[in-house]
C-alpha atoms as a PDB file:
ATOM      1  CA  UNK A   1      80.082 140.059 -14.949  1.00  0.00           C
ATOM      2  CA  UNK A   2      78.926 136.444 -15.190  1.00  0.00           C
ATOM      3  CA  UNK A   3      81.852 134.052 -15.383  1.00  0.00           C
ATOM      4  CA  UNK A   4      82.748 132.953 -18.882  1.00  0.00           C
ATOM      5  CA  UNK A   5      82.866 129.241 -17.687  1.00  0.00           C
ATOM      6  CA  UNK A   6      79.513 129.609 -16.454  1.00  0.00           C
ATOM      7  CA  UNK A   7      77.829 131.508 -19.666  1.00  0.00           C
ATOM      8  CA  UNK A   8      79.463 129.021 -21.910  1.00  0.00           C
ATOM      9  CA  UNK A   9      77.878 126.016 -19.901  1.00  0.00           C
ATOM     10  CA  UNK A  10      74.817 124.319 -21.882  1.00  0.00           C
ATOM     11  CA  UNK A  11      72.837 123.380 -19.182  1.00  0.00           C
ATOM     12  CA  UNK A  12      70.081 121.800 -21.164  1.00  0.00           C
ATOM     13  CA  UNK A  13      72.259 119.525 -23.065  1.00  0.00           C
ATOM     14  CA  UNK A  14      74.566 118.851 -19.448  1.00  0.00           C
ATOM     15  CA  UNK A  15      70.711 118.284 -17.978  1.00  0.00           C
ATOM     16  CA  UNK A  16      69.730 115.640 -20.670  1.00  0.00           C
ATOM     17  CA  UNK A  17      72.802 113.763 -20.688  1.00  0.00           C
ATOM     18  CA  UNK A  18      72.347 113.305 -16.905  1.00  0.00           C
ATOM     19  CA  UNK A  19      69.062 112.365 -17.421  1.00  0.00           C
ATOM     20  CA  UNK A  20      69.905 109.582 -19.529  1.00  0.00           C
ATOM     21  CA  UNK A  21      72.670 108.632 -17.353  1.00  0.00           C
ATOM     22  CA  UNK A  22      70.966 108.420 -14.193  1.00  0.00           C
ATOM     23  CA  UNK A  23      67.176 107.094 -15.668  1.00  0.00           C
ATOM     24  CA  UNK A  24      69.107 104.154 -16.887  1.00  0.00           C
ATOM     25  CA  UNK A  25      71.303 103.579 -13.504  1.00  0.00           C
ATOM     26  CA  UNK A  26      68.370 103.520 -11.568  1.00  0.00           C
ATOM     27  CA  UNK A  27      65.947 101.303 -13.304  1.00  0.00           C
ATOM     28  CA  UNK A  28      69.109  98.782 -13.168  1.00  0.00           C
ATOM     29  CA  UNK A  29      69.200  99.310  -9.336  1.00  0.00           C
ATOM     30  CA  UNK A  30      65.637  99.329  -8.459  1.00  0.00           C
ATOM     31  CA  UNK A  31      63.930  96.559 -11.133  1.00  0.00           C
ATOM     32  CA  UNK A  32      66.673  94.898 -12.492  1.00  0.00           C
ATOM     33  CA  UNK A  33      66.798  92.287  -8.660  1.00  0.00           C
ATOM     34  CA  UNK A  34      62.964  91.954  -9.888  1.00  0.00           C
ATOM     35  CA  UNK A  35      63.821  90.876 -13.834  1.00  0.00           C
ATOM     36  CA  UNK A  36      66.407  88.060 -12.246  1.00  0.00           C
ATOM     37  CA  UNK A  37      64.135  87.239 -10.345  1.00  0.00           C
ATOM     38  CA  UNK A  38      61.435  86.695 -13.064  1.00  0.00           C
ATOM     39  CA  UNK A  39      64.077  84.954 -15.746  1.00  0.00           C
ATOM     40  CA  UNK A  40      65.141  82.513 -13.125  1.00  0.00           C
ATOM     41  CA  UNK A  41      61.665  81.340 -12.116  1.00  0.00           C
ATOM     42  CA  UNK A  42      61.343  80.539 -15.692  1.00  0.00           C
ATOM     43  CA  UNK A  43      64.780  78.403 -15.633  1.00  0.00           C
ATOM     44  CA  UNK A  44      67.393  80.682 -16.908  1.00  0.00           C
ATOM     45  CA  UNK A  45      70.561  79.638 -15.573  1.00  0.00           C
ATOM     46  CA  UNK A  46      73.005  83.647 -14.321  1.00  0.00           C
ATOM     47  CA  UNK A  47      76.221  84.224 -13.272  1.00  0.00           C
ATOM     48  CA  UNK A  48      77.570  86.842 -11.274  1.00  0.00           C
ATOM     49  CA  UNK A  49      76.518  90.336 -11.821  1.00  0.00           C
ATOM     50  CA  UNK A  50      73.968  89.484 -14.492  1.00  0.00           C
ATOM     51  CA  UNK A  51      72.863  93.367 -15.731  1.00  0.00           C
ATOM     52  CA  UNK A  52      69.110  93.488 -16.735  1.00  0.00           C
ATOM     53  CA  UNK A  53      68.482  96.959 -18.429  1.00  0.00           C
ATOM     54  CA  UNK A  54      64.626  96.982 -18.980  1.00  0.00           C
ATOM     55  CA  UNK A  55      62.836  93.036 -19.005  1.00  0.00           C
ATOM     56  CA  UNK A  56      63.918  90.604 -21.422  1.00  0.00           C
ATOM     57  CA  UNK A  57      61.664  88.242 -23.436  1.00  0.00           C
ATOM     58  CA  UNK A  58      62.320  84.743 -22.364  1.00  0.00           C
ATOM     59  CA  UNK A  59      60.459  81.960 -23.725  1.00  0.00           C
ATOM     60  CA  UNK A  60      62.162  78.243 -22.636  1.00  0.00           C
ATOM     61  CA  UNK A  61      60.932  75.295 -23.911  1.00  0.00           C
ATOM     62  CA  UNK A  62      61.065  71.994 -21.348  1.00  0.00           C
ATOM     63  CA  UNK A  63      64.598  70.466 -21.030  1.00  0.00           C
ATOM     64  CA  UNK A  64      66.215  73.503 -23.124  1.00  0.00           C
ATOM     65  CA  UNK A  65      69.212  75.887 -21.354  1.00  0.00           C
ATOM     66  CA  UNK A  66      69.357  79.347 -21.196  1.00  0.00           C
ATOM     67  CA  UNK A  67      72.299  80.338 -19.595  1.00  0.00           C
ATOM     68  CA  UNK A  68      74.082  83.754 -18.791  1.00  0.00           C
ATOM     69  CA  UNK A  69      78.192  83.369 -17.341  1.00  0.00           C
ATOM     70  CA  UNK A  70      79.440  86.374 -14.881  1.00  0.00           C
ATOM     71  CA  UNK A  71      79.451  90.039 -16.150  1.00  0.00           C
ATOM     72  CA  UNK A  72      76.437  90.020 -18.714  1.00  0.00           C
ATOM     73  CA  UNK A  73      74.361  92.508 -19.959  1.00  0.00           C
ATOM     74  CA  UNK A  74      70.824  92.701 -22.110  1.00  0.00           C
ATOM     75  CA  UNK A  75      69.635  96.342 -22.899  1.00  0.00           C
ATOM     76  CA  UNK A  76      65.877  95.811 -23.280  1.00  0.00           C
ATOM     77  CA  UNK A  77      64.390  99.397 -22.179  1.00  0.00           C
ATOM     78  CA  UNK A  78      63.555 101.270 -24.726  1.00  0.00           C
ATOM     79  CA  UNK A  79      65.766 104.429 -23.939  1.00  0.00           C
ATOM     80  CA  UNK A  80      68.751 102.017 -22.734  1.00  0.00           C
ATOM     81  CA  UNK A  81      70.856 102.869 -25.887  1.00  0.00           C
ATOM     82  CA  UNK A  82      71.000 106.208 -27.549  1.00  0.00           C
ATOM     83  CA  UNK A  83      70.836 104.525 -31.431  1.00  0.00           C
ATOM     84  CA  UNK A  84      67.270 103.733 -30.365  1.00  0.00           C
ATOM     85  CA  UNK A  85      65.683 100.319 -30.186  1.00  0.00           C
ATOM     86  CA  UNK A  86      61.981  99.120 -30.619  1.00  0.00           C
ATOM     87  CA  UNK A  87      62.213  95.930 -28.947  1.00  0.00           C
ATOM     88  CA  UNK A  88      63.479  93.724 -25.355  1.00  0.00           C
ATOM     89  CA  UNK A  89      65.917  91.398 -25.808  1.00  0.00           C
ATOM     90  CA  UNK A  90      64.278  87.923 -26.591  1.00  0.00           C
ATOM     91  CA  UNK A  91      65.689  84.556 -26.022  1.00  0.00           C
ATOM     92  CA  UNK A  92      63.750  81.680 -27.288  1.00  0.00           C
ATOM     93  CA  UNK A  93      64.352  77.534 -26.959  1.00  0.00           C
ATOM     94  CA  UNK A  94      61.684  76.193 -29.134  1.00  0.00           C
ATOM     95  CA  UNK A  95      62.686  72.529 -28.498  1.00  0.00           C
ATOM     96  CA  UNK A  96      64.017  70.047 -25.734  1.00  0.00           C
ATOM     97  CA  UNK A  97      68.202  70.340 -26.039  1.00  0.00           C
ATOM     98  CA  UNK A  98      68.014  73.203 -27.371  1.00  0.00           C
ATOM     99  CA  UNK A  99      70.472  76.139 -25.736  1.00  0.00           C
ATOM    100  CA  UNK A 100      71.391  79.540 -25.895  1.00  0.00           C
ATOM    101  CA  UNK A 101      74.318  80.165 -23.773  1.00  0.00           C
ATOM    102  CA  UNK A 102      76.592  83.415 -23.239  1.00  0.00           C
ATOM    103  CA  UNK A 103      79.903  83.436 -22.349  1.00  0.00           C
ATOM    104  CA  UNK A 104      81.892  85.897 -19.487  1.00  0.00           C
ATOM    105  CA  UNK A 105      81.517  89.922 -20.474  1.00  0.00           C
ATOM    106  CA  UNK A 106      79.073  89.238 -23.266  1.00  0.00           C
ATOM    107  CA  UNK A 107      76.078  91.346 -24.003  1.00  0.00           C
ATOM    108  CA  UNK A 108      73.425  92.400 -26.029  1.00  0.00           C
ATOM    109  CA  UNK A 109      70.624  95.228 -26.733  1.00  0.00           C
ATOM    110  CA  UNK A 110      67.409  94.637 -28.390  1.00  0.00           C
ATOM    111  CA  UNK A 111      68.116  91.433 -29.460  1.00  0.00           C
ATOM    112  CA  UNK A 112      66.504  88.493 -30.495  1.00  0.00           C
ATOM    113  CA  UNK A 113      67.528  84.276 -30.455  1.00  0.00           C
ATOM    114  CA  UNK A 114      65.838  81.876 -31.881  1.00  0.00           C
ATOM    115  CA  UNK A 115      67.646  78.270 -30.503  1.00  0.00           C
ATOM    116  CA  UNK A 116      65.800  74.639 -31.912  1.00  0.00           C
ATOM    117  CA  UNK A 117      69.690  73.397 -32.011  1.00  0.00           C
ATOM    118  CA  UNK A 118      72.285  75.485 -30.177  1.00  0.00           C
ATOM    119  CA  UNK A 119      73.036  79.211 -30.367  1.00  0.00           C
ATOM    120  CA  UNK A 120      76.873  79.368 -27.996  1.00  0.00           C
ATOM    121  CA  UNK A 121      78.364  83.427 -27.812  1.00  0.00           C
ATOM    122  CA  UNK A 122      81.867  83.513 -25.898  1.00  0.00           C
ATOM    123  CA  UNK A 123      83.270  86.356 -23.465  1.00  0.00           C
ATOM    124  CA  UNK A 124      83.453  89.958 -24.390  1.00  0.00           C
ATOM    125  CA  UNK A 125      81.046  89.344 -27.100  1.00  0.00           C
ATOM    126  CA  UNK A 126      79.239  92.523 -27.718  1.00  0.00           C
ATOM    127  CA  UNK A 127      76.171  92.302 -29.933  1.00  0.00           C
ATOM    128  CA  UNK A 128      74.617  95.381 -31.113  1.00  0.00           C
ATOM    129  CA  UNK A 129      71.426  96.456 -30.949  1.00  0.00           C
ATOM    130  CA  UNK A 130      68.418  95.182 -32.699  1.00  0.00           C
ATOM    131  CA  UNK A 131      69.723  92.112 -34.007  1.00  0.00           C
ATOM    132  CA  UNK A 132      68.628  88.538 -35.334  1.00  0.00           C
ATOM    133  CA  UNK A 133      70.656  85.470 -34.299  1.00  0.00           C
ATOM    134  CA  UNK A 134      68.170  82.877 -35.299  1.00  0.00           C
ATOM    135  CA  UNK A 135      69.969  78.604 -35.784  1.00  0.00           C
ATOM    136  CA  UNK A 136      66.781  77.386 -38.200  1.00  0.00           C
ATOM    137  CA  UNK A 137      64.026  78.283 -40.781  1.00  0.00           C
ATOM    138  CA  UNK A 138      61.598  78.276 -38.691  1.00  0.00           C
ATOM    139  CA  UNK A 139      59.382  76.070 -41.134  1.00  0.00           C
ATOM    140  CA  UNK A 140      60.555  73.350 -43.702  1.00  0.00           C
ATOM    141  CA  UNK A 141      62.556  74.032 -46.673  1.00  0.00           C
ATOM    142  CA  UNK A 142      60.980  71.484 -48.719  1.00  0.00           C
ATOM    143  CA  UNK A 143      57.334  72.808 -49.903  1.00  0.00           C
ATOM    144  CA  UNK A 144      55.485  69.544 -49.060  1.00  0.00           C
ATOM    145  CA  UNK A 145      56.684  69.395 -45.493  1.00  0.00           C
ATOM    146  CA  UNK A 146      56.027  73.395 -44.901  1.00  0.00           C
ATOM    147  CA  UNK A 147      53.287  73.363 -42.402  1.00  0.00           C
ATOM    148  CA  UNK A 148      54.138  72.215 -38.789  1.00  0.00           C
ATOM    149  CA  UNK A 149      57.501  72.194 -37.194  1.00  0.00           C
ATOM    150  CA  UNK A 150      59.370  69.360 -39.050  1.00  0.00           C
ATOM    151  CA  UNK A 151      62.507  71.636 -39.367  1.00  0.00           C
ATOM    152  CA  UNK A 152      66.404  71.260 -38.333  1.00  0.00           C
ATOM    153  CA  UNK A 153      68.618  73.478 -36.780  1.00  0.00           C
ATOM    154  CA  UNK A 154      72.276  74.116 -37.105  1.00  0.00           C
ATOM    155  CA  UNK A 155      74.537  75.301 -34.412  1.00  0.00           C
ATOM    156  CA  UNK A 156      75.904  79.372 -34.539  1.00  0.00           C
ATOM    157  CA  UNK A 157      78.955  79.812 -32.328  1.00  0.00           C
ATOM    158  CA  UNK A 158      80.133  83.041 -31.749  1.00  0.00           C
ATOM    159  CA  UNK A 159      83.376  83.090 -30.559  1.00  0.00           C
ATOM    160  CA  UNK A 160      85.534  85.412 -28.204  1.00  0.00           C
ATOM    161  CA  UNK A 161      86.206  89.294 -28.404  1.00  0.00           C
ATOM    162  CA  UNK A 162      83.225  89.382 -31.434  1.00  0.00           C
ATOM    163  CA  UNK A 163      81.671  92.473 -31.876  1.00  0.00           C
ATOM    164  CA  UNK A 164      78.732  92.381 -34.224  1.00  0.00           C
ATOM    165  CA  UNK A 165      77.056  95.743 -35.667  1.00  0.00           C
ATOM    166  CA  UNK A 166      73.483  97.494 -35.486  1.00  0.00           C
ATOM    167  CA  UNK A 167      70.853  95.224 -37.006  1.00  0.00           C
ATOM    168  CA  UNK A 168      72.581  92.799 -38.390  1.00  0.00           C
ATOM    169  CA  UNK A 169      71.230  89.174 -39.151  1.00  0.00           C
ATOM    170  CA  UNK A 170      72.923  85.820 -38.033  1.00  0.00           C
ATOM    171  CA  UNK A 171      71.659  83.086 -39.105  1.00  0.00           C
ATOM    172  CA  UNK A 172      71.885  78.926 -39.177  1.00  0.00           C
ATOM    173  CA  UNK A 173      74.920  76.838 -39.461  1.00  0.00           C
ATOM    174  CA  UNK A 174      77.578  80.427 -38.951  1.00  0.00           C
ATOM    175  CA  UNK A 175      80.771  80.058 -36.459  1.00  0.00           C
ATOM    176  CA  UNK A 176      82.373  83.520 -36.499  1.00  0.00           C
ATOM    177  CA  UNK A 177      85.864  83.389 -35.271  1.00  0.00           C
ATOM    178  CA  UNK A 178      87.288  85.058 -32.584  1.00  0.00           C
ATOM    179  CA  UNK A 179      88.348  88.927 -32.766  1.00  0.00           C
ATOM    180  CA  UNK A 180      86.397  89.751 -35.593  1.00  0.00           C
ATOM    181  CA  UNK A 181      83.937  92.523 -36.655  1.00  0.00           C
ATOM    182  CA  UNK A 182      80.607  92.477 -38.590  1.00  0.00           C
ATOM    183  CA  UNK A 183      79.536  95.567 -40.027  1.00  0.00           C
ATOM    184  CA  UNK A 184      76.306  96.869 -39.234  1.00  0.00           C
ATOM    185  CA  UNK A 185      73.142  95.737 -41.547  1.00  0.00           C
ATOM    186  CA  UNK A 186      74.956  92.488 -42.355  1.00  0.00           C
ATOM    187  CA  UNK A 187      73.351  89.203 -43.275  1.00  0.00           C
ATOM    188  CA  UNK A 188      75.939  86.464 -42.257  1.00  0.00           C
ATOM    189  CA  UNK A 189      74.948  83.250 -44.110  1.00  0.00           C
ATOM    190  CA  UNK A 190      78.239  82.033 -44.225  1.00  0.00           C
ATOM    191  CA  UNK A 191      81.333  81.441 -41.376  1.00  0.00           C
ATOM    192  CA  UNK A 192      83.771  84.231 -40.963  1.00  0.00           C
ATOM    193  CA  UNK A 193      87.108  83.278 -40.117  1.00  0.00           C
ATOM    194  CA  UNK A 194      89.069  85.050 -37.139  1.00  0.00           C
ATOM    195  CA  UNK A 195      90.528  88.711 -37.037  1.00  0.00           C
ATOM    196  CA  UNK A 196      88.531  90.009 -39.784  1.00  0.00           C
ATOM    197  CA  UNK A 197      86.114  92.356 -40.378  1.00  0.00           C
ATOM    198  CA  UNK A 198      83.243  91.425 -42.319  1.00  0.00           C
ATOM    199  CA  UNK A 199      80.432  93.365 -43.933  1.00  0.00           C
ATOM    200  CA  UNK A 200      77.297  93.354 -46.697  1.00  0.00           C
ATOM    201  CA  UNK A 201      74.500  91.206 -47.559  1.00  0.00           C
ATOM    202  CA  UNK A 202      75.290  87.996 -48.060  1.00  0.00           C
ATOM    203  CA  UNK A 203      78.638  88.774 -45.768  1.00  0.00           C
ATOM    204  CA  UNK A 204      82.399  88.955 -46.664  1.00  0.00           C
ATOM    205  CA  UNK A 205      85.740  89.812 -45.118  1.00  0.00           C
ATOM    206  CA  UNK A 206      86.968  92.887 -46.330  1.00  0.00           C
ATOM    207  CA  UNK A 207      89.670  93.071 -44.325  1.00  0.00           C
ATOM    208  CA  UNK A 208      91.802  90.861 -42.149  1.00  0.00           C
ATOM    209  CA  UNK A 209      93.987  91.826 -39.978  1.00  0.00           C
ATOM    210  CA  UNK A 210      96.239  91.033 -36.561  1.00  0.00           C
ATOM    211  CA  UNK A 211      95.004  92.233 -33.732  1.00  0.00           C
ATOM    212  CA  UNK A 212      97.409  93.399 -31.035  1.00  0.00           C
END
């Protein structure tokens, strides 16, 4: 008689979780020296143990900072997360000052920021995927002034222990405080205050609490 261990195994499903497992492991271990390698010619600034999952999208404009601290991580494969993603993670500095920097622990999958002012994420920020973190308009607000790139920016600072949601949308001017949680599909046009957790379109705190 066949073991009952062994009959109630379900080797396809052990098979594809392994294969998710280990395709991901690998690409980190055999391309990811390669995508450092590639981000830093173009003047991105790593820490220690900087994880590249799949290549990220970087696009720094002269005299702007990218920078990564120790521990980071950027999903940008496309089967790097099971919820599914259709893009890398993009960083962008469209102007001179202009900085995106993440903190210790912090990380992000299918991503995108947009910096003209100053986009700043603290440690053991996690940042679901397929988000927007964009600190401008990209064009003019004022009609007459729409065409070209006579447009400000306003600094988003996300602070420590954040964790933000599947596709959500942060955008100019935000500071979200420290321990809190946005809800997935959120647009966040406004600050959040610490230990909250924060959901909808625009966003609100729905509830607050003390984290222990």
């Amino acid at each position: 008689m066949i073991d009952n261990k062994l009959s109630n195994l379900d080797l396809s499903g052990w098979l594809a979780d392994r294969v998710f497992i280990y395709s991901n492991k690998y690409r980190i271990l055999l391309l990811g020296w390669f995508y450092r390698f590639l981000i830093r010619i173009k003047g991105v600034r790593t820490g220690a143990n900087l994880i590249l999952n799949g290549r990220p999208v970087i696009h720094r404009a002269q005299d702007s900072e990218i920078t990564f601290g120790n521990n980071c991580i950027l999903n940008s494969a496309k089967n790097s997360a099971i919820i599914g993603i259709y893009r890398p993670c993009t960083l962008v500095t469209l102007r001179k000052n202009a900085a995106i920097t993440f903190g210790n622990n912090s990380g992000a999958t299918a991503s995108l920021f947009v910096a003209v002012s100053k986009i700043t994420i603290g440690n053991n920020v996690l940042i679901g995927a397929n988000c927007t973190i964009i600190d401008n308009d990209f064009h003019n607000t004022n009609p007459h002034k729409r065409e070209g790139s006579d447009y400000q920016g306003r600094t988003i600072t996300i602070e420590d222990n954040v964790f933000i949601g599947f596709n959500c949308f942060i955008l100019k001017g935000v500071t979200i405080g420290e321990n809190s949680i946005i809800g997935a599909n959120s647009v966040v046009i406004n600050s959040i205050p610490k230990n909250t957790v924060a959901i909808g379109n625009p966003c609100k705190v729905v509830i607050t609490r003390k984290w222990e």
